[in-house]
Structure formats: structure tokens, C-alpha cells
PDB file of N, CA and C in Angstrom:
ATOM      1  N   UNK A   1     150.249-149.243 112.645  1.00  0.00           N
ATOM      2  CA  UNK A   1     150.565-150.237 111.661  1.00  0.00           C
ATOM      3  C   UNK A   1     151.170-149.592 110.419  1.00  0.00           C
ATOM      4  N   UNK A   2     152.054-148.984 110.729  1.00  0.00           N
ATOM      5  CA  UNK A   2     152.393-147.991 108.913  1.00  0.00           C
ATOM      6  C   UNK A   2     153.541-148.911 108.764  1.00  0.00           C
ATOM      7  N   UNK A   3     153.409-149.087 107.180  1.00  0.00           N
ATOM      8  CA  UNK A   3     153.606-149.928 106.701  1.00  0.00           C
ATOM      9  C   UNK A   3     153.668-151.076 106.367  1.00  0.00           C
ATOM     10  N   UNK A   4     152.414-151.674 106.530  1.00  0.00           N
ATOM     11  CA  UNK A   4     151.669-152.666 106.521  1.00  0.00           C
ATOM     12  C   UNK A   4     150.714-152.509 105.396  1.00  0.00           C
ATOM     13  N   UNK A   5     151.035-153.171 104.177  1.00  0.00           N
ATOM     14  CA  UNK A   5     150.358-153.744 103.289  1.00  0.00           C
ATOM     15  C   UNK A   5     149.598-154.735 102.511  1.00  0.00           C
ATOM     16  N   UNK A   6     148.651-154.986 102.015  1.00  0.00           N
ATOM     17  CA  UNK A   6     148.503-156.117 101.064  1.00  0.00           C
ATOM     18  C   UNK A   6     149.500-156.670 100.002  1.00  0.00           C
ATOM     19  N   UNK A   7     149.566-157.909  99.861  1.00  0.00           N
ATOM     20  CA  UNK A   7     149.907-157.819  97.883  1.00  0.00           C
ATOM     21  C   UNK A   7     149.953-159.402  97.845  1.00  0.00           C
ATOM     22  N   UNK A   8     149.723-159.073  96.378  1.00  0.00           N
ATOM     23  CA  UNK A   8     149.406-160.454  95.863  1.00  0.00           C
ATOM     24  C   UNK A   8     149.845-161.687  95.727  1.00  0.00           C
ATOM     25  N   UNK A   9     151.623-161.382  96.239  1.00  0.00           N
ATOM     26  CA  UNK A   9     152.412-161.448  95.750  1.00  0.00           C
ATOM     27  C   UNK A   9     152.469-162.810  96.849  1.00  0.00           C
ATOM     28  N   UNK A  10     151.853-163.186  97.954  1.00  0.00           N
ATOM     29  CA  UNK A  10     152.029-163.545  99.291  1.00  0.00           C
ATOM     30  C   UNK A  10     150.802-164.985  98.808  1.00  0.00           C
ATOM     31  N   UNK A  11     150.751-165.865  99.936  1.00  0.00           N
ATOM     32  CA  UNK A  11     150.390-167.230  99.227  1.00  0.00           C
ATOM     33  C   UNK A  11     149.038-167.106 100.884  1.00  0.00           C
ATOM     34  N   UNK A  12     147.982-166.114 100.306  1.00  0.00           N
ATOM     35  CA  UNK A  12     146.822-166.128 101.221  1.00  0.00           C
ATOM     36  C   UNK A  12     146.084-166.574 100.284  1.00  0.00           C
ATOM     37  N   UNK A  13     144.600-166.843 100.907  1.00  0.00           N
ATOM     38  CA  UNK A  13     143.628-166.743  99.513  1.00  0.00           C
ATOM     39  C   UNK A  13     143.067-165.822  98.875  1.00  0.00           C
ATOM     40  N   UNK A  14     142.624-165.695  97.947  1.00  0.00           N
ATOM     41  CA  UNK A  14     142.398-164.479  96.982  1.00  0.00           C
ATOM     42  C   UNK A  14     140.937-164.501  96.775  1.00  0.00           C
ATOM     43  N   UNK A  15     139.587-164.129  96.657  1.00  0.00           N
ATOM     44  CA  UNK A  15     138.773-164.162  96.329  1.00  0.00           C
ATOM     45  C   UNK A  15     138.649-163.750  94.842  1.00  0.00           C
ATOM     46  N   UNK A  16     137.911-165.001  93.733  1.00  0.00           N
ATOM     47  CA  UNK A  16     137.706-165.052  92.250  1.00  0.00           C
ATOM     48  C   UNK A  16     136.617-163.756  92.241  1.00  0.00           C
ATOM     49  N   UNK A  17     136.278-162.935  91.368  1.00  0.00           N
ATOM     50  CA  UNK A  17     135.502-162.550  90.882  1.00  0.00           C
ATOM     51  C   UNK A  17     134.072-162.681  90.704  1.00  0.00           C
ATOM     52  N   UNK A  18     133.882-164.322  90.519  1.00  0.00           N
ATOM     53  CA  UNK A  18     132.546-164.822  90.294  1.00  0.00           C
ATOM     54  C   UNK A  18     132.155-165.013  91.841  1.00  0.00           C
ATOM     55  N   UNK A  19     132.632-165.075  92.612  1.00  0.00           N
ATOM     56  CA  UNK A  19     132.242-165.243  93.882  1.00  0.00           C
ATOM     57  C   UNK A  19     130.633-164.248  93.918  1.00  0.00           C
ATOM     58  N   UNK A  20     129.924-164.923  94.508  1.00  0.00           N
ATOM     59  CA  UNK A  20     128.086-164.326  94.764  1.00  0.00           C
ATOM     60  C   UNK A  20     127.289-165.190  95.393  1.00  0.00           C
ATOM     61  N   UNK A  21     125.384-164.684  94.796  1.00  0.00           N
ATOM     62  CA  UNK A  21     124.763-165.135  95.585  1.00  0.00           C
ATOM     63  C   UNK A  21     123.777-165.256  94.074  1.00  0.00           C
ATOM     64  N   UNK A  22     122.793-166.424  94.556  1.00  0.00           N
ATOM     65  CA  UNK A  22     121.647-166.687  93.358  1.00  0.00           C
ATOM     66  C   UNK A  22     120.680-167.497  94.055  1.00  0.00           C
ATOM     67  N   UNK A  23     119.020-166.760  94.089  1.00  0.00           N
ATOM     68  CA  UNK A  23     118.064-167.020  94.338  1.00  0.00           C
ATOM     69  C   UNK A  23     117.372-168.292  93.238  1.00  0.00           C
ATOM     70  N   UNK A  24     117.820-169.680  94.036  1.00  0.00           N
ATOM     71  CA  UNK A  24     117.474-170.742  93.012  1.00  0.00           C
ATOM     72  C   UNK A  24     116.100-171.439  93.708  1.00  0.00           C
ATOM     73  N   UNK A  25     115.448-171.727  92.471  1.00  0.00           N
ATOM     74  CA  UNK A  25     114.393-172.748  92.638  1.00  0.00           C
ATOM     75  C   UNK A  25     114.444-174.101  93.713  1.00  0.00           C
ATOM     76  N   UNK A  26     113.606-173.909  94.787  1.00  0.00           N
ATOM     77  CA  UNK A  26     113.178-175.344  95.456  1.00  0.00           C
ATOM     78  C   UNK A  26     113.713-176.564  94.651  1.00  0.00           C
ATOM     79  N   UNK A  27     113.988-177.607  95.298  1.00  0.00           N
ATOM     80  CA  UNK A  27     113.954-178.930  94.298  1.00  0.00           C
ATOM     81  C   UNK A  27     112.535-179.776  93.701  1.00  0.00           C
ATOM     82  N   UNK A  28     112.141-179.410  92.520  1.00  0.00           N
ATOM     83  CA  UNK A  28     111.091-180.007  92.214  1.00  0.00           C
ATOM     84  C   UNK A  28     111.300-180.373  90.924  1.00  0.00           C
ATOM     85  N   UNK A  29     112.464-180.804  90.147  1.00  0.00           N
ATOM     86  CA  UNK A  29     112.690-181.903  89.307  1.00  0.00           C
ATOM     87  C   UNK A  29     112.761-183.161  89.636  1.00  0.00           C
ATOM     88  N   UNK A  30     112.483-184.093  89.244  1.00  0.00           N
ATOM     89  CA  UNK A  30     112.833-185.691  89.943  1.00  0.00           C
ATOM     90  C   UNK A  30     113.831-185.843  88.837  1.00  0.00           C
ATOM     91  N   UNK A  31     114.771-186.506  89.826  1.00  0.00           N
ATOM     92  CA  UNK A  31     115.784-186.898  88.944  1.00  0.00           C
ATOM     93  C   UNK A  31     116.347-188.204  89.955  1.00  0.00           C
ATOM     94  N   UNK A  32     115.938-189.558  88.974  1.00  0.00           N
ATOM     95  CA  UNK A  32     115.987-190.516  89.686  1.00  0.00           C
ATOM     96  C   UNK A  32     115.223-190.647  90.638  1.00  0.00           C
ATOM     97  N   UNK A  33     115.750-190.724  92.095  1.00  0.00           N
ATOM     98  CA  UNK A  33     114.695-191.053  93.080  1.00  0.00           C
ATOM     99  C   UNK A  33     114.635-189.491  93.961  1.00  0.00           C
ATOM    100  N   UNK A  34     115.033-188.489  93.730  1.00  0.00           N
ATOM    101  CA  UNK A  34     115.523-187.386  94.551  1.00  0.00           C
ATOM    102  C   UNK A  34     114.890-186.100  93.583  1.00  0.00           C
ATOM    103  N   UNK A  35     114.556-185.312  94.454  1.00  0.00           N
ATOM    104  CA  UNK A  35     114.276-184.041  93.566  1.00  0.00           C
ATOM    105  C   UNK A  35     115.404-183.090  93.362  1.00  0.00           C
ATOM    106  N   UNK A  36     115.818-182.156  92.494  1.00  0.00           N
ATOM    107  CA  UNK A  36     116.976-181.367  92.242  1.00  0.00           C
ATOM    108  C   UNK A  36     116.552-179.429  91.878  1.00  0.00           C
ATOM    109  N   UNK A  37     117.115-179.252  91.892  1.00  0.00           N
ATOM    110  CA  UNK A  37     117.629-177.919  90.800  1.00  0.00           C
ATOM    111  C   UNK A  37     118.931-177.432  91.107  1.00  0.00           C
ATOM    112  N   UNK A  38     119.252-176.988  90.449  1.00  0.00           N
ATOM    113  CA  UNK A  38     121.037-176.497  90.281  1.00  0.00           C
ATOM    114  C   UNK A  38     120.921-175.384  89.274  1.00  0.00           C
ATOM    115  N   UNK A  39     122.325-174.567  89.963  1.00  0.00           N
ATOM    116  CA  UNK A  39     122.865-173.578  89.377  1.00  0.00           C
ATOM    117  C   UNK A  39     124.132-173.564  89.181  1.00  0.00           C
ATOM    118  N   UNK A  40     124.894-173.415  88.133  1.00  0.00           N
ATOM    119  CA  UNK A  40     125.969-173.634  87.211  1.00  0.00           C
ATOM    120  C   UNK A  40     126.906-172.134  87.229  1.00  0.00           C
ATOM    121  N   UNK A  41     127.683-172.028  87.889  1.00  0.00           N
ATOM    122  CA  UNK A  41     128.895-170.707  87.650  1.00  0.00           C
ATOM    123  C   UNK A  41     129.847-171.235  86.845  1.00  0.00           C
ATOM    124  N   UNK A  42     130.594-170.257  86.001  1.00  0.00           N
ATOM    125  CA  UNK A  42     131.519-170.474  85.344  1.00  0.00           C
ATOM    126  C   UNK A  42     132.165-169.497  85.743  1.00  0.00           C
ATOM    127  N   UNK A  43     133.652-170.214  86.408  1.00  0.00           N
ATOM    128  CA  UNK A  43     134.961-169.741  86.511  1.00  0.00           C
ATOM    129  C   UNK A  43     135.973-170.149  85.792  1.00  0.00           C
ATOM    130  N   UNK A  44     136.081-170.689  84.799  1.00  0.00           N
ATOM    131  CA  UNK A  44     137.530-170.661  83.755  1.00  0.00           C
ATOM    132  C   UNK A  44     138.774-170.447  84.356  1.00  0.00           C
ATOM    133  N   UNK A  45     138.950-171.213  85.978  1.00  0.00           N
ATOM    134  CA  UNK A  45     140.077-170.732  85.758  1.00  0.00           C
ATOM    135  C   UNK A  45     141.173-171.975  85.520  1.00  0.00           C
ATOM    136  N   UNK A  46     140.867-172.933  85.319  1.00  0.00           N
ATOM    137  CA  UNK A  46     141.580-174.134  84.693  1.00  0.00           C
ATOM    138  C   UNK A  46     142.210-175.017  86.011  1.00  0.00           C
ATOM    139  N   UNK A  47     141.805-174.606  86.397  1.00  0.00           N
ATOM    140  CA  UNK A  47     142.157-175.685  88.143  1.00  0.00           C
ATOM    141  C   UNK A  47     141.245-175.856  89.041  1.00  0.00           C
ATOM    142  N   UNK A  48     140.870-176.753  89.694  1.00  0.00           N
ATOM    143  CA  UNK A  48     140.092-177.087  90.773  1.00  0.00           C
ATOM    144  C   UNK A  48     140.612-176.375  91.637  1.00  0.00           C
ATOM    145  N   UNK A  49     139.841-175.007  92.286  1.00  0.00           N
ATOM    146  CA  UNK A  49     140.130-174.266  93.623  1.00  0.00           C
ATOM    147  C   UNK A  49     139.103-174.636  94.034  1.00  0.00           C
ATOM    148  N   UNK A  50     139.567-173.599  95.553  1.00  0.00           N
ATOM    149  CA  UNK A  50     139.244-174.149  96.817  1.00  0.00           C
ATOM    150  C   UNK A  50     137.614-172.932  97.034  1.00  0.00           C
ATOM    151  N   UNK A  51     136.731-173.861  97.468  1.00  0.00           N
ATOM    152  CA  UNK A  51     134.983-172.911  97.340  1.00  0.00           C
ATOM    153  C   UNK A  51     134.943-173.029  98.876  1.00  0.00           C
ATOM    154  N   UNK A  52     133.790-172.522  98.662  1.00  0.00           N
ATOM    155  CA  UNK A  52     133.002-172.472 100.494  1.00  0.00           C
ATOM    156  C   UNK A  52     131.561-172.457  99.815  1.00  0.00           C
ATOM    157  N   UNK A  53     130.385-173.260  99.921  1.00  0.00           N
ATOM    158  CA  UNK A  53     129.191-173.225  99.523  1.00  0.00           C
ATOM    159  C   UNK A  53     128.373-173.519 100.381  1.00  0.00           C
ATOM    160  N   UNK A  54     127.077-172.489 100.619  1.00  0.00           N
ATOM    161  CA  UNK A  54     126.297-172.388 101.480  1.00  0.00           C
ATOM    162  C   UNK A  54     125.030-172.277 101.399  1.00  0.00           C
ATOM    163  N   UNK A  55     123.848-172.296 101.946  1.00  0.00           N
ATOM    164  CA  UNK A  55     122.256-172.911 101.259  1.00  0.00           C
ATOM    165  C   UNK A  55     121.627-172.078 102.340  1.00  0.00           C
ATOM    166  N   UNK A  56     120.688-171.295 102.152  1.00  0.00           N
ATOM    167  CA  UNK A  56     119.550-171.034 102.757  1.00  0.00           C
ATOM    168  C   UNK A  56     118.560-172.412 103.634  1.00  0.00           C
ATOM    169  N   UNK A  57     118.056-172.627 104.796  1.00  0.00           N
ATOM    170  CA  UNK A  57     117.436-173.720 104.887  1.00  0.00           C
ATOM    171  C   UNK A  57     115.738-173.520 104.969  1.00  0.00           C
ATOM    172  N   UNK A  58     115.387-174.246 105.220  1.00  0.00           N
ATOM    173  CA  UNK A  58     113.770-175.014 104.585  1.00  0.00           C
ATOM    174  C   UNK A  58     113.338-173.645 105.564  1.00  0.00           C
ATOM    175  N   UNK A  59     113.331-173.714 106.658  1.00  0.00           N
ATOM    176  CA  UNK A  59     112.820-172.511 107.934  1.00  0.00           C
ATOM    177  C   UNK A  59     113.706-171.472 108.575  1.00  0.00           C
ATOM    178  N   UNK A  60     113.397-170.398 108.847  1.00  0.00           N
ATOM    179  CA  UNK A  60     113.887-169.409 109.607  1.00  0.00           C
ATOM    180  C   UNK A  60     115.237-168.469 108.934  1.00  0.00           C
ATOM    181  N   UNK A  61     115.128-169.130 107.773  1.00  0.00           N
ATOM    182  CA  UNK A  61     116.356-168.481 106.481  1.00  0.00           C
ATOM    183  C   UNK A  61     117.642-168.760 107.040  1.00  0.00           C
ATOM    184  N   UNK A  62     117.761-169.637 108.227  1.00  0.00           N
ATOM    185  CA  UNK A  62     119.423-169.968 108.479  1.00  0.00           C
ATOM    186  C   UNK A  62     119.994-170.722 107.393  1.00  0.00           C
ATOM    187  N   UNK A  63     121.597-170.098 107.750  1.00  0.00           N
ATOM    188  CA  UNK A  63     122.376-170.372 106.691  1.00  0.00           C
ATOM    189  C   UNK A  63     123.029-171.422 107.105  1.00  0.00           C
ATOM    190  N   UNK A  64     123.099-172.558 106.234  1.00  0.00           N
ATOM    191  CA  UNK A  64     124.020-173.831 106.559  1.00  0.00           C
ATOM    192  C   UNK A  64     125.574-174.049 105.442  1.00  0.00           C
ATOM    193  N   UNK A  65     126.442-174.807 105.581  1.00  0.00           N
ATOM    194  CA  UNK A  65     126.997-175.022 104.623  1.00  0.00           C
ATOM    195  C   UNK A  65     127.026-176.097 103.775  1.00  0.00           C
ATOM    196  N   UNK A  66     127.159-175.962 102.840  1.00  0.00           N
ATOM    197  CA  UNK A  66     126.506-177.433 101.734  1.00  0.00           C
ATOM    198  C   UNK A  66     127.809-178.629 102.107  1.00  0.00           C
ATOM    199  N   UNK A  67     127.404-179.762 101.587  1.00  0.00           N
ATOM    200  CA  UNK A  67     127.374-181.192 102.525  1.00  0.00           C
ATOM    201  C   UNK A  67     128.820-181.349 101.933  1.00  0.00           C
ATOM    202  N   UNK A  68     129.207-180.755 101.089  1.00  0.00           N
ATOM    203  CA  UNK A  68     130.273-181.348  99.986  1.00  0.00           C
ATOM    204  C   UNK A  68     129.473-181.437  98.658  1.00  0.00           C
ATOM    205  N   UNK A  69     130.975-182.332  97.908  1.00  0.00           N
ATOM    206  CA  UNK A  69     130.642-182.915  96.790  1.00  0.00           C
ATOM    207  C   UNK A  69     130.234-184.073  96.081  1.00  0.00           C
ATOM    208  N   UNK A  70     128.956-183.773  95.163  1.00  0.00           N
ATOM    209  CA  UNK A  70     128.404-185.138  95.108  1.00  0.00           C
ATOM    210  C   UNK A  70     128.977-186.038  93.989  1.00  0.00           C
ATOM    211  N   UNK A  71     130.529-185.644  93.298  1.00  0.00           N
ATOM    212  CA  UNK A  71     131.302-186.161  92.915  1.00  0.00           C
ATOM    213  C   UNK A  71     131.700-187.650  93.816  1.00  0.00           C
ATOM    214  N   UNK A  72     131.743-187.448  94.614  1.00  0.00           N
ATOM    215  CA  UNK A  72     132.148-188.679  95.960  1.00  0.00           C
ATOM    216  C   UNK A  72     131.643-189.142  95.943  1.00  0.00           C
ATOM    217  N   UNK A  73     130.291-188.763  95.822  1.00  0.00           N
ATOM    218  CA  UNK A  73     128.928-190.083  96.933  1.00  0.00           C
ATOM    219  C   UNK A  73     127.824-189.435  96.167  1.00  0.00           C
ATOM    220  N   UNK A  74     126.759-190.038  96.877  1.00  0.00           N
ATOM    221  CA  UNK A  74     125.331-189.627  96.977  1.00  0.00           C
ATOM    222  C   UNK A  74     124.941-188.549  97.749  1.00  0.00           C
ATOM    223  N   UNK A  75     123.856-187.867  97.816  1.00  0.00           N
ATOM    224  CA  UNK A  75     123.239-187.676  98.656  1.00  0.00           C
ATOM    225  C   UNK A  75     122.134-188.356  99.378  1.00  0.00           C
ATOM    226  N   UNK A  76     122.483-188.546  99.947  1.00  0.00           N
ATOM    227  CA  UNK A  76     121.551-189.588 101.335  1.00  0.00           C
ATOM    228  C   UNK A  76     120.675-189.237 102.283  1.00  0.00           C
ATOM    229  N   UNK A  77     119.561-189.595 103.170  1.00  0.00           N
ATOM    230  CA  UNK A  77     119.346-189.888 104.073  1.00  0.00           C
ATOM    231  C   UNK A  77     118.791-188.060 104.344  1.00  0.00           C
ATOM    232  N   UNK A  78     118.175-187.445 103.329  1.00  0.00           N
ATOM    233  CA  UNK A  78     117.479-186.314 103.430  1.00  0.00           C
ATOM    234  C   UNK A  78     116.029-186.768 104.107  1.00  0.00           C
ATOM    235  N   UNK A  79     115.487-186.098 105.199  1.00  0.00           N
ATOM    236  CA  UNK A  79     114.257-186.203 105.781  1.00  0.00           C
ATOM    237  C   UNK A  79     113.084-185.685 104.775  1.00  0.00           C
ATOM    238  N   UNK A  80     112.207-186.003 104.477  1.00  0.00           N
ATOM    239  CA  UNK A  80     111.248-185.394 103.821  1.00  0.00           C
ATOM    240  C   UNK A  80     110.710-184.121 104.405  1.00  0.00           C
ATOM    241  N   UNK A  81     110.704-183.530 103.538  1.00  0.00           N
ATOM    242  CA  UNK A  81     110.535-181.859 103.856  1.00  0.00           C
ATOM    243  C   UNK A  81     111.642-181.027 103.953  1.00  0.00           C
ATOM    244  N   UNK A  82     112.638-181.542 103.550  1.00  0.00           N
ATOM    245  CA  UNK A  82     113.705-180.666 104.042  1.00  0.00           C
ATOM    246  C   UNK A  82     114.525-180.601 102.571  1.00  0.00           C
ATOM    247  N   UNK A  83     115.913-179.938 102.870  1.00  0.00           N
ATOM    248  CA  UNK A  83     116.529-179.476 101.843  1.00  0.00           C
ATOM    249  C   UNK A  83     118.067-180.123 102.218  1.00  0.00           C
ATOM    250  N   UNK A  84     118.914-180.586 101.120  1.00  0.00           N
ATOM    251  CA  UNK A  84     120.365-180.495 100.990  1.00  0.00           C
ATOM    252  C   UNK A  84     120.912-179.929 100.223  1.00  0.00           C
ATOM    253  N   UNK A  85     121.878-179.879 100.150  1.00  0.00           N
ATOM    254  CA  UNK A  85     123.044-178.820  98.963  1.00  0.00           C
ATOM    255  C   UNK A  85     124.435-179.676  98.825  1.00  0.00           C
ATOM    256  N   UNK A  86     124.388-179.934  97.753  1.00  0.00           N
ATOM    257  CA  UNK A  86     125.972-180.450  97.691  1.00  0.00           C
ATOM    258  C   UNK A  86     126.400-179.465  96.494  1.00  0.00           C
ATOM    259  N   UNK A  87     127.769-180.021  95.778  1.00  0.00           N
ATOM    260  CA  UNK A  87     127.708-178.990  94.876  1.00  0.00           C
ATOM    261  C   UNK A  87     129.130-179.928  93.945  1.00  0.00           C
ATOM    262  N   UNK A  88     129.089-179.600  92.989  1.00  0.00           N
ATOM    263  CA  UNK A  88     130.063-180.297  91.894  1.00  0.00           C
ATOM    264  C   UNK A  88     131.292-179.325  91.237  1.00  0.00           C
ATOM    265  N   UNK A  89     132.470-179.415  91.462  1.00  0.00           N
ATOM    266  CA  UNK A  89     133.585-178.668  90.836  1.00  0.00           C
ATOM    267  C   UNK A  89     134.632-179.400  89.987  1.00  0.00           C
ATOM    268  N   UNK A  90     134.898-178.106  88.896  1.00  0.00           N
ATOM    269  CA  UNK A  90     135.595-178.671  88.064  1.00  0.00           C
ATOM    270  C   UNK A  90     136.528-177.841  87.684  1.00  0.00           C
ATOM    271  N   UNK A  91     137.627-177.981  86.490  1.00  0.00           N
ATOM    272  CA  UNK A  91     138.328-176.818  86.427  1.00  0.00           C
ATOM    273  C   UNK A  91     137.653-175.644  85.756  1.00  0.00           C
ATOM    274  N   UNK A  92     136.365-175.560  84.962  1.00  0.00           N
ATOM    275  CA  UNK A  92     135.684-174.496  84.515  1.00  0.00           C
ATOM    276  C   UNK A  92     134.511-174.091  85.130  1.00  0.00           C
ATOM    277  N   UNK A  93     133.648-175.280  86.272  1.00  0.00           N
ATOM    278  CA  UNK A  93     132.519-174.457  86.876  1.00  0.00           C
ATOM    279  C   UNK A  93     132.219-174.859  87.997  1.00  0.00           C
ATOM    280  N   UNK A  94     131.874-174.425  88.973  1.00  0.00           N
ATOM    281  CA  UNK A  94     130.819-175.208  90.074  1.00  0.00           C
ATOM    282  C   UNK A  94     129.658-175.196  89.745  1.00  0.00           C
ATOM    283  N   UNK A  95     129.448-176.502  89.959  1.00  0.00           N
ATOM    284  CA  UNK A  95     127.497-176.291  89.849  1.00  0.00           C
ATOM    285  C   UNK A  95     126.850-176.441  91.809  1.00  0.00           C
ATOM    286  N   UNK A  96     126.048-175.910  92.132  1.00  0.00           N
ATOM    287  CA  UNK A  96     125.840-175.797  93.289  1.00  0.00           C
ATOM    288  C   UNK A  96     124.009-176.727  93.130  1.00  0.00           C
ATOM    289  N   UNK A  97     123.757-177.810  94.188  1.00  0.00           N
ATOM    290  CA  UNK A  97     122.938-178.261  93.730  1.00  0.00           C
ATOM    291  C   UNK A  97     121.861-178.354  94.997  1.00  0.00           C
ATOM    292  N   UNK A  98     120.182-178.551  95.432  1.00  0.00           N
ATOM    293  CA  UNK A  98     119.007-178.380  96.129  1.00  0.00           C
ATOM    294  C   UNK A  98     118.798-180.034  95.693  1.00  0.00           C
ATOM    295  N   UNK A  99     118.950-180.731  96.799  1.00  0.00           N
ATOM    296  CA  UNK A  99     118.106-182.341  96.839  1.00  0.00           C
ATOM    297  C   UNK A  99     116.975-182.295  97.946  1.00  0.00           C
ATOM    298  N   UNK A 100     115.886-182.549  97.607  1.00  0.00           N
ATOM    299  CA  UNK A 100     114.935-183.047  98.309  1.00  0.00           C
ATOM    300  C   UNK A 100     114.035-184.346  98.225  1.00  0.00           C
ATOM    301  N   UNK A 101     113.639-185.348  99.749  1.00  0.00           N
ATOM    302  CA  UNK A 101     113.347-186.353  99.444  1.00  0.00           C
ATOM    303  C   UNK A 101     112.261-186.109  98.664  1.00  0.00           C
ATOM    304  N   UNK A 102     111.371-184.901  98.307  1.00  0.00           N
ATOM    305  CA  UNK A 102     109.779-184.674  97.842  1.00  0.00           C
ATOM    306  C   UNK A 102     109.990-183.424  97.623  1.00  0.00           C
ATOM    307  N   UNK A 103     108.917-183.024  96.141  1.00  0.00           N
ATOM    308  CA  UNK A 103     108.904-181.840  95.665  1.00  0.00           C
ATOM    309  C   UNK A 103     109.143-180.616  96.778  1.00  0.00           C
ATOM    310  N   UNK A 104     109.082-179.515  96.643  1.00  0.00           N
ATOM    311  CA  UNK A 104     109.358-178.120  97.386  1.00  0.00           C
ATOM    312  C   UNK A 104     108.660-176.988  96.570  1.00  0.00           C
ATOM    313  N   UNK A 105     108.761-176.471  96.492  1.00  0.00           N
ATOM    314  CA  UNK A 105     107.955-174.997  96.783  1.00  0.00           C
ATOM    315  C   UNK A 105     108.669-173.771  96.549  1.00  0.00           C
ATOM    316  N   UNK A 106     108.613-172.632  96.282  1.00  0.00           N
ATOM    317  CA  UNK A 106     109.514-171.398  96.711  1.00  0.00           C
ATOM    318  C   UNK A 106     110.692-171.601  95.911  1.00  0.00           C
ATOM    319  N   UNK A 107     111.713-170.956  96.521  1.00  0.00           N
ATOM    320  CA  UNK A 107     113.234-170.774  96.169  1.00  0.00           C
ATOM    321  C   UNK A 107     114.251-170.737  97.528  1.00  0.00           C
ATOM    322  N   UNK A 108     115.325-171.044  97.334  1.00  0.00           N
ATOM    323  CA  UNK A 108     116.483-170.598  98.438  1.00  0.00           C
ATOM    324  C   UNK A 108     117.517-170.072  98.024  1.00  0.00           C
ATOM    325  N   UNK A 109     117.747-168.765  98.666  1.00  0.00           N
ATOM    326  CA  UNK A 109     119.046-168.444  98.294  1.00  0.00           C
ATOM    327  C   UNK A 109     120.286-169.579  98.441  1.00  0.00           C
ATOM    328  N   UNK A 110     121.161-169.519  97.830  1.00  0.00           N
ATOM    329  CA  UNK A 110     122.360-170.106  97.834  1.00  0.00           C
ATOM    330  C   UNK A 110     124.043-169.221  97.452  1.00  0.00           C
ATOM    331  N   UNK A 111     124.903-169.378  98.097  1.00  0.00           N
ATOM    332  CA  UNK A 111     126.053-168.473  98.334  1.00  0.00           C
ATOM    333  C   UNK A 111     127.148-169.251  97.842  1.00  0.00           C
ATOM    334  N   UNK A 112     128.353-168.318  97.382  1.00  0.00           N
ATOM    335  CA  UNK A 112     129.601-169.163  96.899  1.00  0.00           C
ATOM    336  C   UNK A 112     130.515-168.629  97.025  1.00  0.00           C
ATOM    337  N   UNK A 113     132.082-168.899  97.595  1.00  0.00           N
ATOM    338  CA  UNK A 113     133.105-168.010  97.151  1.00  0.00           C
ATOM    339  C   UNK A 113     134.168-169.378  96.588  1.00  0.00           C
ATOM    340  N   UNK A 114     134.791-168.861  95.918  1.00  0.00           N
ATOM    341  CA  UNK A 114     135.592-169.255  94.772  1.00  0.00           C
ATOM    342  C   UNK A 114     137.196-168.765  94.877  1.00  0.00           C
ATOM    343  N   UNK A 115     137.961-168.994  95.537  1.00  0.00           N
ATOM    344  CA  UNK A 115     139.534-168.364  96.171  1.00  0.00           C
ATOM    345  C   UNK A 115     140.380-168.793  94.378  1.00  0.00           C
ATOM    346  N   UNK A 116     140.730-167.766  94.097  1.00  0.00           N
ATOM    347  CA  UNK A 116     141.684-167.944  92.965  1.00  0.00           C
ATOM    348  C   UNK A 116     142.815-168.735  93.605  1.00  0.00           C
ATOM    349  N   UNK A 117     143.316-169.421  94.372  1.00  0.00           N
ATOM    350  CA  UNK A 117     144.837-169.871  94.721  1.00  0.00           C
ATOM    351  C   UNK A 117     144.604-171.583  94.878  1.00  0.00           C
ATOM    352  N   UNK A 118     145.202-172.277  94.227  1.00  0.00           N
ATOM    353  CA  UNK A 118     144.759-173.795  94.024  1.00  0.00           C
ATOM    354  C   UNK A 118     145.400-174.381  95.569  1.00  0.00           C
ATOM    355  N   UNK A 119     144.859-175.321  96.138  1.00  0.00           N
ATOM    356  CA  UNK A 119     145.348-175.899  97.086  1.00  0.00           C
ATOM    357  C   UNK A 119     146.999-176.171  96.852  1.00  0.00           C
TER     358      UNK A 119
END
């Protein structure tokens, strides 16, 4: 493969900087009829890009991917005992969010990547 390079210059996706991982609290706020907690990144980069967001689940630490955004809709139709993830974007942050029909316990990791290149 010689001469075969990267560059930036080319219209792939780019991974942001803030892209990571954060060990967040179970949902045990009530908020409304649903329990919550959320975690808030700030990316500044002045446009709605394109994420991938992903949740630790209730057992066996498998990784799922979060439902979407709860900009659209609700979250719905969570089983008691269990966990959802949606997550909210804007042009300065994602907030990544834990709904449960009933308090929780513990923490779950939760994952994010953040592509600098706008749809």
C-alpha cells in the first residue's frame, strides 16, 4: 500500500475530541412520572453532528445503543427494573440521559462519539 494516506482534506468522518466514556448514576431522580440522571458534554462546535450513544445495561454489562433522541418523543414503555438511554443534541452539547420506570441503584457506564463533519 505505499502511498496511501490519510488527510483531512477528504469528506470521511472525523472523530471530535470530546468523544469518551462517564460512569453515571442509576436513574433515581423522579422527574415527572420517570426516573432520570444525565450527563451533559460540551462540544462547541456550532452544528448539530452526527453521535453514536451507547449505555451499559441493567445485567451482564452488555452494551446497547441508546434509543435516540428525546427531542422527538418520549420515552416509553420502559419495563420496571430496567434501564433506557436516549440522549439530547444541540449545536453546543449532548446531554446523554438513564430513564427508569422505578428508582435504581449503582451506576452505568455510558459511551459517546461525536464525528466533527455535519451531515
Amino acid at each position: 500500500m505505499s502511498g496511501f494516506s490519510f488527510t483531512t482534506n477528504k469528506n470521511y468522518l472525523k472523530r471530535d475530541s470530546n468523544t469518551g466514556t462517564h460512569l453515571l448514576a442509576a436513574p433515581s431522580t423522579l422527574v415527572g412520572t420517570i426516573y432520570r440522571s444525565d450527563y451533559t458534554i460540551t462540544h462547541d462546535l456550532g452544528y448539530i453532528p452526527v453521535v453514536r450513544v451507547y449505555f451499559e445495561s441493567d445485567a451482564n454489562s452488555d452494551i446497547f445503543p441508546a434509543c435516540g433522541s428525546t427531542v422527538g418523543g418520549s420515552a416509553v414503555g420502559i419495563s420496571y427494573g430496567k434501564t433506557l438511554c436516549t440522549y439530547e443534541l444541540t449545536t453546543t452539547t449532548l446531554k446523554v440521559i438513564l430513564h427508569a420506570a422505578n428508582t435504581q441503584t449503582g451506576s452505568r457506564n455510558i459511551y459517546w462519539v461525536i464525528y466533527k463533519d455535519s451531515p
